[in-house]
C-alpha atoms as a PDB file:
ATOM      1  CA  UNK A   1       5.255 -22.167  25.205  1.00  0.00           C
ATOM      2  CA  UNK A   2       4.788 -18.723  26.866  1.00  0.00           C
ATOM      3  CA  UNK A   3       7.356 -17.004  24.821  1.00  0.00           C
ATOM      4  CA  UNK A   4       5.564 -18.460  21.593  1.00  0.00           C
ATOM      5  CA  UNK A   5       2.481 -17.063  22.344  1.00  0.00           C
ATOM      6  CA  UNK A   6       4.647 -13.886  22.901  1.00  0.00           C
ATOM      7  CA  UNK A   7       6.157 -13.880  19.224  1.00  0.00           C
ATOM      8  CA  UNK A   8       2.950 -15.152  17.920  1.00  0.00           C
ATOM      9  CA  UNK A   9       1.000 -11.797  18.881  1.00  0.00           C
ATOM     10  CA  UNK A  10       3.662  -9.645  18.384  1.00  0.00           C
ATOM     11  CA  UNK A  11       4.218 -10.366  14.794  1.00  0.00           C
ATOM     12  CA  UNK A  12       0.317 -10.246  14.227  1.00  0.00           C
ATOM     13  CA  UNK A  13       0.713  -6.460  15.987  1.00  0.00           C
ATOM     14  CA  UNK A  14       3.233  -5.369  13.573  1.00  0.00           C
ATOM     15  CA  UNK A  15       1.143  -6.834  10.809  1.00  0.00           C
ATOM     16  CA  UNK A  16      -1.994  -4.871  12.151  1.00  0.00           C
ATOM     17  CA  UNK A  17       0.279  -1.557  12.830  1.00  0.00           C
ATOM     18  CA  UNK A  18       2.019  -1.784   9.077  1.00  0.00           C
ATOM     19  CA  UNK A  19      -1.688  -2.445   7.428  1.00  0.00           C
ATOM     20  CA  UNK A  20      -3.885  -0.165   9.938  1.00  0.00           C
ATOM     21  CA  UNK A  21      -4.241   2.984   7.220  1.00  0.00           C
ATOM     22  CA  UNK A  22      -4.519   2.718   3.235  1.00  0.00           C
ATOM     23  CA  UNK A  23      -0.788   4.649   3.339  1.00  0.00           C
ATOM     24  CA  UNK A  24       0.886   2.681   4.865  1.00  0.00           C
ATOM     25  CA  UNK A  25      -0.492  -0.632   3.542  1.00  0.00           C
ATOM     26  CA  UNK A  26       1.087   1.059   0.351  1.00  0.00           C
ATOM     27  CA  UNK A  27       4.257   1.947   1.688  1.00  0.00           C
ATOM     28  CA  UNK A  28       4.481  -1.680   3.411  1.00  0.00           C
ATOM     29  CA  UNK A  29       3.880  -3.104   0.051  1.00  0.00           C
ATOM     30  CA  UNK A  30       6.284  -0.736  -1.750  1.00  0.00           C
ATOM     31  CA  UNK A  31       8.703  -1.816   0.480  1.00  0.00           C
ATOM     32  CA  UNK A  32       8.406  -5.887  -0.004  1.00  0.00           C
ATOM     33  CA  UNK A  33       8.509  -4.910  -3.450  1.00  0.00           C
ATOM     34  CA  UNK A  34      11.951  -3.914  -3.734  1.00  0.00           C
ATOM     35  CA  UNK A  35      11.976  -0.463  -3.248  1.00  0.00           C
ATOM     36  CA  UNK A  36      12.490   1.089   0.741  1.00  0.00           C
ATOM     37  CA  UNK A  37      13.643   4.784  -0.585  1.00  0.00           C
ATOM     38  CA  UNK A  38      10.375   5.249  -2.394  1.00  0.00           C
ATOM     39  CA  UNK A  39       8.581   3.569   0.444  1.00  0.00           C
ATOM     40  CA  UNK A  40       9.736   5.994   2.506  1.00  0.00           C
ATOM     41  CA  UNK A  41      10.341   9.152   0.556  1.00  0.00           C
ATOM     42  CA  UNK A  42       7.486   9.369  -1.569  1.00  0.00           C
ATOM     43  CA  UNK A  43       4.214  11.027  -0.723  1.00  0.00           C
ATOM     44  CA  UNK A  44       0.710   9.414  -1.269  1.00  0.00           C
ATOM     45  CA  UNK A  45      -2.244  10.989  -3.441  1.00  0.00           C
ATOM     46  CA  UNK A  46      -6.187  10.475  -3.364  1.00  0.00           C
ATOM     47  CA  UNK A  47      -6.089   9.387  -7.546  1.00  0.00           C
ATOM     48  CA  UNK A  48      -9.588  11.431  -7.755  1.00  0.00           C
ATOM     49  CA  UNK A  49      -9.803  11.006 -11.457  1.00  0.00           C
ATOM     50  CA  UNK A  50      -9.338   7.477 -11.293  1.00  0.00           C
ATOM     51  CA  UNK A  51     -11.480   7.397  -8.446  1.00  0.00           C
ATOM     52  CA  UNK A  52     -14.390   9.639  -9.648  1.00  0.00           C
ATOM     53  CA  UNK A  53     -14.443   7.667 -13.583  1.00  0.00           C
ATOM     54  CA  UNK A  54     -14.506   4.111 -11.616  1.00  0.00           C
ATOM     55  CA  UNK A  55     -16.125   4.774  -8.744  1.00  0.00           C
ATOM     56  CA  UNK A  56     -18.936   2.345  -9.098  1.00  0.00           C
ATOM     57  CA  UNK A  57     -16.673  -0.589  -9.298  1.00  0.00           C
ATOM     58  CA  UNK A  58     -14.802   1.079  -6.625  1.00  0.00           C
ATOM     59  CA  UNK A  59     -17.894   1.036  -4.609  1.00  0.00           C
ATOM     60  CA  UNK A  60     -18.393  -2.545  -5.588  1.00  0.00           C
ATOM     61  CA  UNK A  61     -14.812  -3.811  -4.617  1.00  0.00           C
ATOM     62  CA  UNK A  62     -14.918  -1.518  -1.421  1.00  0.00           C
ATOM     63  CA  UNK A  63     -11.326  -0.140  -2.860  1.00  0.00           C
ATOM     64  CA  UNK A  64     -10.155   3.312  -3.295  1.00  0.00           C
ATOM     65  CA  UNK A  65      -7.434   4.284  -5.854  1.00  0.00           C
ATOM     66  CA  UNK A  66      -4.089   6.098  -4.944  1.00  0.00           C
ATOM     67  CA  UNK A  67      -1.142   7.827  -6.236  1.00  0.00           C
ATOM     68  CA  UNK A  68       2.647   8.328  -5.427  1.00  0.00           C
ATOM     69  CA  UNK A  69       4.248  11.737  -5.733  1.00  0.00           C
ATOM     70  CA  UNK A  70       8.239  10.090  -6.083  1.00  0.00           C
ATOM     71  CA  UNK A  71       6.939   6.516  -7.947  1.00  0.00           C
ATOM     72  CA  UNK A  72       9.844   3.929  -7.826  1.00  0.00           C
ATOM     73  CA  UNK A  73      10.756   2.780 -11.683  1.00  0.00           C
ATOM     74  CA  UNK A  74      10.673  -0.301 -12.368  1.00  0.00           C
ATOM     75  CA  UNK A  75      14.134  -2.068 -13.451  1.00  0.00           C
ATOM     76  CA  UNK A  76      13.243  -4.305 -16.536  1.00  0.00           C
ATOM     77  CA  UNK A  77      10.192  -2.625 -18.157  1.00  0.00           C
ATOM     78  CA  UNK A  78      11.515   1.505 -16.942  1.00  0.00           C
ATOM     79  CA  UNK A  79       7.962   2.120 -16.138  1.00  0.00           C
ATOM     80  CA  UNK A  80       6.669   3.830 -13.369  1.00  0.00           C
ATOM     81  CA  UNK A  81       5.028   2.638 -10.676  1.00  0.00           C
ATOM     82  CA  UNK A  82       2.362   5.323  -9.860  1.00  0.00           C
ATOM     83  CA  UNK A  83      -1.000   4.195  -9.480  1.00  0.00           C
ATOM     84  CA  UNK A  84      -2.084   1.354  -6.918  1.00  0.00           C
ATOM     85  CA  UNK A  85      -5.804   0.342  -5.614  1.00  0.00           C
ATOM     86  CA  UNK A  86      -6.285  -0.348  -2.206  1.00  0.00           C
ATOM     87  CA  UNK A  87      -8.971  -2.536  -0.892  1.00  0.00           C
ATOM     88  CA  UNK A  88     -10.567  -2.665   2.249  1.00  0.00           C
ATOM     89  CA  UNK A  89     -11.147  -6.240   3.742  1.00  0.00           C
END
């Protein structure tokens, strides 16, 4: 029972740890999305012209918008994957 507890909290750590800042919520979810050497690699942007145009729904959703520096492509469309919101919950 102990050592369930023990797992229990631990995982919810890591969890806490991997979403404690808005970067690396993004490079957590960069990296469940298929793509670890652009998790890790690329660099993360304040998108301020995304940011500045929507910034009333922004405000509304309590989110910020950001960019990558090195965006993964995507394999079946080739687009890049550059710009990602972040919300606060």
């Amino acid at each position: 029972m102990k050592k369930k507890v023990i797992i229990i909290v631990s995982f919810l750590g890591v969890i806490i740890l991997l979403h404690s800042t808005p970067s690396m919520a993004l490079k957590t979810h960069i990296f469940f999305m298929g793509y670890p050497k652009a998790a890790i690699s690329s660099g993360i942007i304040e998108d301020k012209e995304h940011n500045e145009v929507d910034k009333d729904k922004f405000a509304e959703l309590n989110a910020k918008a950001y960019a990558l520096t090195n965006p993964p492509v995507e394999k079946a469309t080739q687009g890049e994957l550059r710009n990602y919101l972040v919300r606060k919950i």
